[in-house]
PDB file of N, CA and C in Angstrom:
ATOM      1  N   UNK A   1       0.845  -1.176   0.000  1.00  0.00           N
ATOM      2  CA  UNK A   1       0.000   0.000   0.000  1.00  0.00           C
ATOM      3  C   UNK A   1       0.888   1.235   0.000  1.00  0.00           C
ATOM      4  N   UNK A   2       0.542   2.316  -0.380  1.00  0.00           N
ATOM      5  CA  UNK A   2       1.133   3.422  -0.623  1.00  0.00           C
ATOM      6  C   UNK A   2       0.803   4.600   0.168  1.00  0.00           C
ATOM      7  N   UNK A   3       1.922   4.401   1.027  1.00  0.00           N
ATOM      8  CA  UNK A   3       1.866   5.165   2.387  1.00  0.00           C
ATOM      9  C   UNK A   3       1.458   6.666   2.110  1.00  0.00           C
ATOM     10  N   UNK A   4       2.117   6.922   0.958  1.00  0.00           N
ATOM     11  CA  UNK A   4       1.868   8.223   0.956  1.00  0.00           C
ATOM     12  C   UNK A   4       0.544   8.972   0.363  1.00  0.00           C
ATOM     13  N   UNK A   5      -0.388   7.775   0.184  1.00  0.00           N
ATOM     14  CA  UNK A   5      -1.265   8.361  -0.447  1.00  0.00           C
ATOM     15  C   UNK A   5      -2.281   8.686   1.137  1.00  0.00           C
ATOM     16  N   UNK A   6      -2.261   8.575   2.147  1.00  0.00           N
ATOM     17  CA  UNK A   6      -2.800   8.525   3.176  1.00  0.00           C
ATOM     18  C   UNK A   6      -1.847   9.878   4.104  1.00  0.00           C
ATOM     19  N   UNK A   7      -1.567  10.272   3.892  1.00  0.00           N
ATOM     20  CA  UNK A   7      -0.997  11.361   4.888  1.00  0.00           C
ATOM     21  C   UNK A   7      -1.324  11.726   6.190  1.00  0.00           C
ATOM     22  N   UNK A   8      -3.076  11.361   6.262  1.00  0.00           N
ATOM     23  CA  UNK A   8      -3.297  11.450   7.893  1.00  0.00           C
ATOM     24  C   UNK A   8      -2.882  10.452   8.262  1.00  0.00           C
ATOM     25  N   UNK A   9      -2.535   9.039   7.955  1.00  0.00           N
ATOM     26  CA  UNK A   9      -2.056   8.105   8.724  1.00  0.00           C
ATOM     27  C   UNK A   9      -0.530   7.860   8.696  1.00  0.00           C
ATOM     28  N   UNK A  10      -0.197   7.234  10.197  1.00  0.00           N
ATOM     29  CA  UNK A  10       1.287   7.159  10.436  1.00  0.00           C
ATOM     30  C   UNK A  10       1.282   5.895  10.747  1.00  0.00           C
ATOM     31  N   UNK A  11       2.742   5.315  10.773  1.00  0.00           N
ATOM     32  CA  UNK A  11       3.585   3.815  11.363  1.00  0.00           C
ATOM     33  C   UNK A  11       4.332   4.128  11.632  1.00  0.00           C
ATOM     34  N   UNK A  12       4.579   3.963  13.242  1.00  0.00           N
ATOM     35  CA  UNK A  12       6.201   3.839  13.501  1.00  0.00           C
ATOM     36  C   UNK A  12       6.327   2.750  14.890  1.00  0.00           C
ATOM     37  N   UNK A  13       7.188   1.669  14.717  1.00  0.00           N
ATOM     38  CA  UNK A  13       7.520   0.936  15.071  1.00  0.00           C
ATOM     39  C   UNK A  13       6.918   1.152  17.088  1.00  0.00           C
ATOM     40  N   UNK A  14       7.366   2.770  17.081  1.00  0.00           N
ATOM     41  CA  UNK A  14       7.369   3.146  18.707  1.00  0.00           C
ATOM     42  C   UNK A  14       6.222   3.415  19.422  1.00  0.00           C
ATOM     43  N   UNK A  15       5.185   3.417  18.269  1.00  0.00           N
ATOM     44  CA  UNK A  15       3.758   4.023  18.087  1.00  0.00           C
ATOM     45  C   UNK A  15       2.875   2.800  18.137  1.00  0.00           C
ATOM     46  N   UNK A  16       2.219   2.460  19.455  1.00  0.00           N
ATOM     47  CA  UNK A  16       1.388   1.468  18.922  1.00  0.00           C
ATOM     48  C   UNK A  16       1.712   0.563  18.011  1.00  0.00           C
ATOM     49  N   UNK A  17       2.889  -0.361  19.192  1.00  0.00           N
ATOM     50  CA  UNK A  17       3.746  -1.505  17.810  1.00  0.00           C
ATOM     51  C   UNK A  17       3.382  -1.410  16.294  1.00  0.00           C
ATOM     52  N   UNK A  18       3.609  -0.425  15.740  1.00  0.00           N
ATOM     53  CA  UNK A  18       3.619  -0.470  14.512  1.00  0.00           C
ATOM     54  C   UNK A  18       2.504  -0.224  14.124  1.00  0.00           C
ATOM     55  N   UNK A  19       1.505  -0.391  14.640  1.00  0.00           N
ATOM     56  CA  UNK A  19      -0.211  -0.423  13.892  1.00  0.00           C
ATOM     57  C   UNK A  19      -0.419   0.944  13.468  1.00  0.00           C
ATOM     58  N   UNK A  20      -1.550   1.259  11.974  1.00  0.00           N
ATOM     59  CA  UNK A  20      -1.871   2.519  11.386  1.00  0.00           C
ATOM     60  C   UNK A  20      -2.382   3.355  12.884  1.00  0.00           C
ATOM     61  N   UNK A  21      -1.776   4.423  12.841  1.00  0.00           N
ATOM     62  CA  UNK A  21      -2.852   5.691  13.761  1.00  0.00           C
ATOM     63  C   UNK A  21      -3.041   6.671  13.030  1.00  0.00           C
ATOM     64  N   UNK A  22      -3.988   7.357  13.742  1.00  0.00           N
ATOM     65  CA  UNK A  22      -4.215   8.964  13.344  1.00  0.00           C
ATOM     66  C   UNK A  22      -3.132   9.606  13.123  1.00  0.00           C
ATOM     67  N   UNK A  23      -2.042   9.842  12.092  1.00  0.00           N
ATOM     68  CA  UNK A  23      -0.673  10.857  12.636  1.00  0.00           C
ATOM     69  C   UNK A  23      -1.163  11.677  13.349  1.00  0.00           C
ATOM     70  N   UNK A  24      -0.238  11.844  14.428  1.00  0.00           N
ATOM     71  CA  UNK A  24       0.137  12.720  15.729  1.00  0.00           C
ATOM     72  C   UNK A  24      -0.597  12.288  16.756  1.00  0.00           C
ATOM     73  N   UNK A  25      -1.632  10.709  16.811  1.00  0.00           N
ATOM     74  CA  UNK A  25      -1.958  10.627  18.008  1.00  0.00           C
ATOM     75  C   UNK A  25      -1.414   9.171  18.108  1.00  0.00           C
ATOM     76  N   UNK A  26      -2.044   8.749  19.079  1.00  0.00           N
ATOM     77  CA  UNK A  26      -2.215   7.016  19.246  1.00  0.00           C
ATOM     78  C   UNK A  26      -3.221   6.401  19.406  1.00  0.00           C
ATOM     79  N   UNK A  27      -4.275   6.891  18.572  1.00  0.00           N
ATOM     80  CA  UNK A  27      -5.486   6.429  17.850  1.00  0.00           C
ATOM     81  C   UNK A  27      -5.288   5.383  16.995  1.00  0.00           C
ATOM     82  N   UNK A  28      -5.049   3.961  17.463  1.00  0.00           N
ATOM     83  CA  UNK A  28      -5.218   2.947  16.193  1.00  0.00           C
ATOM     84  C   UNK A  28      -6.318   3.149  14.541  1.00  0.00           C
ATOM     85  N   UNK A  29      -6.008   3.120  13.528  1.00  0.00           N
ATOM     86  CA  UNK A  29      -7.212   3.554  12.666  1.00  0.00           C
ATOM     87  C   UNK A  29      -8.379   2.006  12.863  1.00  0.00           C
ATOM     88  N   UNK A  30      -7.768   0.572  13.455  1.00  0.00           N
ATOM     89  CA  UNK A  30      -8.836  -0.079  13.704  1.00  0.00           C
ATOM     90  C   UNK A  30      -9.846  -0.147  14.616  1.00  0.00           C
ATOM     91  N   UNK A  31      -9.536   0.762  15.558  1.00  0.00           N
ATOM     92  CA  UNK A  31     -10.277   1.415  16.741  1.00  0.00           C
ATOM     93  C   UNK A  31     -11.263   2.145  15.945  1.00  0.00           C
ATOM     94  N   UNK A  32     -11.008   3.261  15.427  1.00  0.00           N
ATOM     95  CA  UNK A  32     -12.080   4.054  14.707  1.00  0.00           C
ATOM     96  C   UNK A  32     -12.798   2.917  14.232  1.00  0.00           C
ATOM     97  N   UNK A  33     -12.197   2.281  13.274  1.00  0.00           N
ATOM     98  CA  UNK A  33     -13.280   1.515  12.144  1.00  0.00           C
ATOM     99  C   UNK A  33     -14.449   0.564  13.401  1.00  0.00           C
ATOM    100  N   UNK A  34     -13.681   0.207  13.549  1.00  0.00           N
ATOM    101  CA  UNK A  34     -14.594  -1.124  15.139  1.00  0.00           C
ATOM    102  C   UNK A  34     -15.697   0.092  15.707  1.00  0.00           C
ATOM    103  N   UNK A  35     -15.304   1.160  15.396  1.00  0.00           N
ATOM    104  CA  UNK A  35     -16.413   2.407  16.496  1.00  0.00           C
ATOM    105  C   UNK A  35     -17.667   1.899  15.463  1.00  0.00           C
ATOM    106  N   UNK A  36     -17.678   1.819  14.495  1.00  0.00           N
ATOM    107  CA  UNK A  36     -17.879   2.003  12.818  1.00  0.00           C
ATOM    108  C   UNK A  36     -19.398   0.916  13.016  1.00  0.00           C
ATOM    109  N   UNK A  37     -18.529   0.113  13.414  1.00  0.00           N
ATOM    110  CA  UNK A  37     -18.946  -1.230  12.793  1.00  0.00           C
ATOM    111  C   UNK A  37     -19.715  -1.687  14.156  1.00  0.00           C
ATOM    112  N   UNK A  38     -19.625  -1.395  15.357  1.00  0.00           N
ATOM    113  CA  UNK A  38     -20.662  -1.635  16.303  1.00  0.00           C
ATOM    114  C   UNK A  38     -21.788  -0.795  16.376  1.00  0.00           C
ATOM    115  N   UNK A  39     -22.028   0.136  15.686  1.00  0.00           N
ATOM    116  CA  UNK A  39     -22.773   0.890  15.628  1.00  0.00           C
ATOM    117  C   UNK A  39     -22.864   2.177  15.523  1.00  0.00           C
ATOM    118  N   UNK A  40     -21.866   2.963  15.897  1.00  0.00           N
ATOM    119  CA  UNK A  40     -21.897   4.128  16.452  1.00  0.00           C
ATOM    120  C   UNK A  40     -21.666   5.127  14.968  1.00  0.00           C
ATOM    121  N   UNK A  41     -22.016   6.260  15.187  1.00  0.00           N
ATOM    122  CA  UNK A  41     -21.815   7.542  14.286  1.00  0.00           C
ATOM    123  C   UNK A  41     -20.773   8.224  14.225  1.00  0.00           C
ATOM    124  N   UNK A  42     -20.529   9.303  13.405  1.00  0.00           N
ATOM    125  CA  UNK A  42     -19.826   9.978  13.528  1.00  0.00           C
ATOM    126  C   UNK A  42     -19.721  11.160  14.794  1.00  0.00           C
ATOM    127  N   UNK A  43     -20.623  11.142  15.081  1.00  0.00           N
ATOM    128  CA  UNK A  43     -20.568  12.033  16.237  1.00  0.00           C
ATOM    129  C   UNK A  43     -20.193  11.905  17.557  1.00  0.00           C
ATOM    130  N   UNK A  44     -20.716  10.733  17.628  1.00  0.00           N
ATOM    131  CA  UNK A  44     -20.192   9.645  18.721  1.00  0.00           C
ATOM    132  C   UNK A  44     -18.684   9.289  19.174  1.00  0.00           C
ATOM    133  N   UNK A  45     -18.417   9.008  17.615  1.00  0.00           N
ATOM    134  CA  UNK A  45     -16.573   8.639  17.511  1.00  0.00           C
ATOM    135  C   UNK A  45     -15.995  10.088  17.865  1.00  0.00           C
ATOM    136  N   UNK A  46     -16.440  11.105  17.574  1.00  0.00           N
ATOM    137  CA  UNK A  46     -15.340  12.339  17.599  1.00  0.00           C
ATOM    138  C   UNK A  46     -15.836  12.339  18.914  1.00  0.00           C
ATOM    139  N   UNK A  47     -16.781  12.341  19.924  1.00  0.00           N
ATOM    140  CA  UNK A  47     -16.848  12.446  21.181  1.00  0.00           C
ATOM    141  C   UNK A  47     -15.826  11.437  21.713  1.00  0.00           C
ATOM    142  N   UNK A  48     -15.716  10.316  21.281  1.00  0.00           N
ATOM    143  CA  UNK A  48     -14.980   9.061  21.768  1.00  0.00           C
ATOM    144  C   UNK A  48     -13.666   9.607  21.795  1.00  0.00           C
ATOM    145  N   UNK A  49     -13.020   9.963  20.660  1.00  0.00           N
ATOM    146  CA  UNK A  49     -11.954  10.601  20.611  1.00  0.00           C
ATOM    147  C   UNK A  49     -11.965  11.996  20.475  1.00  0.00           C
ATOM    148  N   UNK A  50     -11.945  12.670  21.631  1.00  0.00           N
ATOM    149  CA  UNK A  50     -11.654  14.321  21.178  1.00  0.00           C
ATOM    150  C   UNK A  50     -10.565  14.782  20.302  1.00  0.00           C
ATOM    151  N   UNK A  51      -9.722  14.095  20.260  1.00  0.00           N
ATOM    152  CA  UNK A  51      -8.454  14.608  19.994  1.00  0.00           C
ATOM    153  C   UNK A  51      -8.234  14.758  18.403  1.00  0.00           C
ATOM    154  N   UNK A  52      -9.185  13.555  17.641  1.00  0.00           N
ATOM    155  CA  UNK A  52      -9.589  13.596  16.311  1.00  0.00           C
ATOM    156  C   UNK A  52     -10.830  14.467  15.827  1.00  0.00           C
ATOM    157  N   UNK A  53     -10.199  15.262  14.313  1.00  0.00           N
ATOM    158  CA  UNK A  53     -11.370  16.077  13.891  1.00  0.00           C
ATOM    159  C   UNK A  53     -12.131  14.781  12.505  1.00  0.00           C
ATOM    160  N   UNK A  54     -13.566  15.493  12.170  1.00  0.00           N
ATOM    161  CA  UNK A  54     -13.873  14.203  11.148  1.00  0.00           C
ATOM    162  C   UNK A  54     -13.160  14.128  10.163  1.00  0.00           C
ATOM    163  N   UNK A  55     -12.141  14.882   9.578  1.00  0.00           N
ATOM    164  CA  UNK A  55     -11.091  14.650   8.590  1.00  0.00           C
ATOM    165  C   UNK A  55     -10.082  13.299   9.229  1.00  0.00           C
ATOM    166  N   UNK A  56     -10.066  13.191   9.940  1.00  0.00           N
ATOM    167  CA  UNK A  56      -9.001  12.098  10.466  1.00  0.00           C
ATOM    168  C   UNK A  56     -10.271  11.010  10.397  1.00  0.00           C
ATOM    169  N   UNK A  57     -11.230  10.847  10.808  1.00  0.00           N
ATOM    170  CA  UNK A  57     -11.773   9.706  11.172  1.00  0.00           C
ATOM    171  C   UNK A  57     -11.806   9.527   9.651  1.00  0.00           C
ATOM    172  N   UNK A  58     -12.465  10.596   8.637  1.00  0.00           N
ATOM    173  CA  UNK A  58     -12.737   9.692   7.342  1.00  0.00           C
ATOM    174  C   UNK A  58     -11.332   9.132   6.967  1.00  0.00           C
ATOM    175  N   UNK A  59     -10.007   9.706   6.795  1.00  0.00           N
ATOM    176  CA  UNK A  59      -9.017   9.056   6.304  1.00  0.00           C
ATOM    177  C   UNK A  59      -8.986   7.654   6.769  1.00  0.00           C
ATOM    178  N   UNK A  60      -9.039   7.457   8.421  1.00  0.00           N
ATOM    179  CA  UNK A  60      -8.912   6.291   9.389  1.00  0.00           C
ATOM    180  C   UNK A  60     -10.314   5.346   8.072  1.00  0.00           C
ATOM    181  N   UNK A  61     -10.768   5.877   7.622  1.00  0.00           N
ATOM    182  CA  UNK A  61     -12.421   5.002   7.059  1.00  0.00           C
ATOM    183  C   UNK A  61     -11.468   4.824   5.582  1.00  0.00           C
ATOM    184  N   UNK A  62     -10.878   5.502   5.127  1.00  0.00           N
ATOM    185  CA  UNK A  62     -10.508   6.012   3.693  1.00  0.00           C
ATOM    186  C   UNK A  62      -9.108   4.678   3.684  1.00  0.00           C
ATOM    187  N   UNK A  63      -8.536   4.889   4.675  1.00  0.00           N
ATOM    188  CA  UNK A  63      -7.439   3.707   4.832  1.00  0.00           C
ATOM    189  C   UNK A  63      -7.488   2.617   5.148  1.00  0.00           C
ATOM    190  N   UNK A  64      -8.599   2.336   6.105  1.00  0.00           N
ATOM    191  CA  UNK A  64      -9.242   1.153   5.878  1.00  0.00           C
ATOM    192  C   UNK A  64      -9.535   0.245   4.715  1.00  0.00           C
ATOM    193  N   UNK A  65     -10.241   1.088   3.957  1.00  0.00           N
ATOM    194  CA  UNK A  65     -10.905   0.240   2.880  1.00  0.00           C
ATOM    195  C   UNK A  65     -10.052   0.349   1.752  1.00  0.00           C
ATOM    196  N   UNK A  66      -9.115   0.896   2.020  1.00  0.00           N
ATOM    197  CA  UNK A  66      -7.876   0.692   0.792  1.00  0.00           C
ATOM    198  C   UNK A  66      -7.011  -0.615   0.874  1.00  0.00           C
ATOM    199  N   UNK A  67      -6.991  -0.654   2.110  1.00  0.00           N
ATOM    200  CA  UNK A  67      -6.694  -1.534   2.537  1.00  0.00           C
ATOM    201  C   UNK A  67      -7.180  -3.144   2.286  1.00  0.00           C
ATOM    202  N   UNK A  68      -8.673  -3.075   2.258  1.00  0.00           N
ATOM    203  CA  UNK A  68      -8.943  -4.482   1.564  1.00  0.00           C
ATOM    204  C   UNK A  68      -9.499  -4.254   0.647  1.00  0.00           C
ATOM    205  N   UNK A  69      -9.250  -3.444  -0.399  1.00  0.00           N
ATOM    206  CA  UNK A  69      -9.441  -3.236  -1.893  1.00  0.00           C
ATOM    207  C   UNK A  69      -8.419  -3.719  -2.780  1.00  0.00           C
ATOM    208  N   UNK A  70      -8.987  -4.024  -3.786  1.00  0.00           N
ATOM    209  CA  UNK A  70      -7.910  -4.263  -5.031  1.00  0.00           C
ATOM    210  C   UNK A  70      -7.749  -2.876  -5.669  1.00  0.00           C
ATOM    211  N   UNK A  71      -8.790  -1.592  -5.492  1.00  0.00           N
ATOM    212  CA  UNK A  71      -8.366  -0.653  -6.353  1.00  0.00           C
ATOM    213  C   UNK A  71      -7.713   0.297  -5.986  1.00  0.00           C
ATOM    214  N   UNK A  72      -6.509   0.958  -5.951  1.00  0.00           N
ATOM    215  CA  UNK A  72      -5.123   1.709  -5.976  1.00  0.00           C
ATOM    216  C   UNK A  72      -5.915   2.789  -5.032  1.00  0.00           C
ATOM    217  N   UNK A  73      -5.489   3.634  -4.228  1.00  0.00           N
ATOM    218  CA  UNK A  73      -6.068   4.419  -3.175  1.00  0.00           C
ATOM    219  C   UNK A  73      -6.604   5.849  -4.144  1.00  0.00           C
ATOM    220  N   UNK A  74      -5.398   6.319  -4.848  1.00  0.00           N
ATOM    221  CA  UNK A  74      -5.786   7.219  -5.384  1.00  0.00           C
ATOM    222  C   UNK A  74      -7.254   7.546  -6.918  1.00  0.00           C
ATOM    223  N   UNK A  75      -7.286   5.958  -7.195  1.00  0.00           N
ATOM    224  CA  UNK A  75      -8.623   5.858  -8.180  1.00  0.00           C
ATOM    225  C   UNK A  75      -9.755   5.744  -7.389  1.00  0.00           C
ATOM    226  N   UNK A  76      -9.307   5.636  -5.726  1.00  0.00           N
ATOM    227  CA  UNK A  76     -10.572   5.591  -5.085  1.00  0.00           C
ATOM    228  C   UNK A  76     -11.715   6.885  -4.439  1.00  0.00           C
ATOM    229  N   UNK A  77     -10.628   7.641  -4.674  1.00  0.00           N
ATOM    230  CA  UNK A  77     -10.589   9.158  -4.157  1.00  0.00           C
ATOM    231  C   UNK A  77     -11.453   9.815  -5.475  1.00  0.00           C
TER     232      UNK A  77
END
């Protein structure tokens, strides 16, 4: 996958062993998605996490599903 097409998201080894976060927090992006997928809204999640605005949660949604796509991040956009 092509890190750079995701810019809100980071990896670094020191960060939440390695797993995608929000860059600049330690927001796993599978945390968001799991908010996703039990039910909850968008409004909900940014309450859950203050620290994220909804531009981060959609990327965290946007990187996700690039993720189990076959189609290239940027034809998805």
């Amino acid at each position: 996958m092509n890190e750079k097409a995701h810019p809100c998201i980071s990896r670094d080894p020191k960060v939440m062993m390695g797993k995608p976060v929000i860059a600049g927090t330690r927001v796993p992006v599978d945390a968001v998605v799991r908010q996703f997928a039990a039910g909850a809204d968008m409004d909900w999640v940014l309450k859950a996490f203050p620290d994220l605005t909804a531009d981060d949660v959609r990327a965290a949604l946007a990187f996700a599903a690039a993720c189990v796509s076959d189609v290239p991040a940027a034809a998805a956009e």
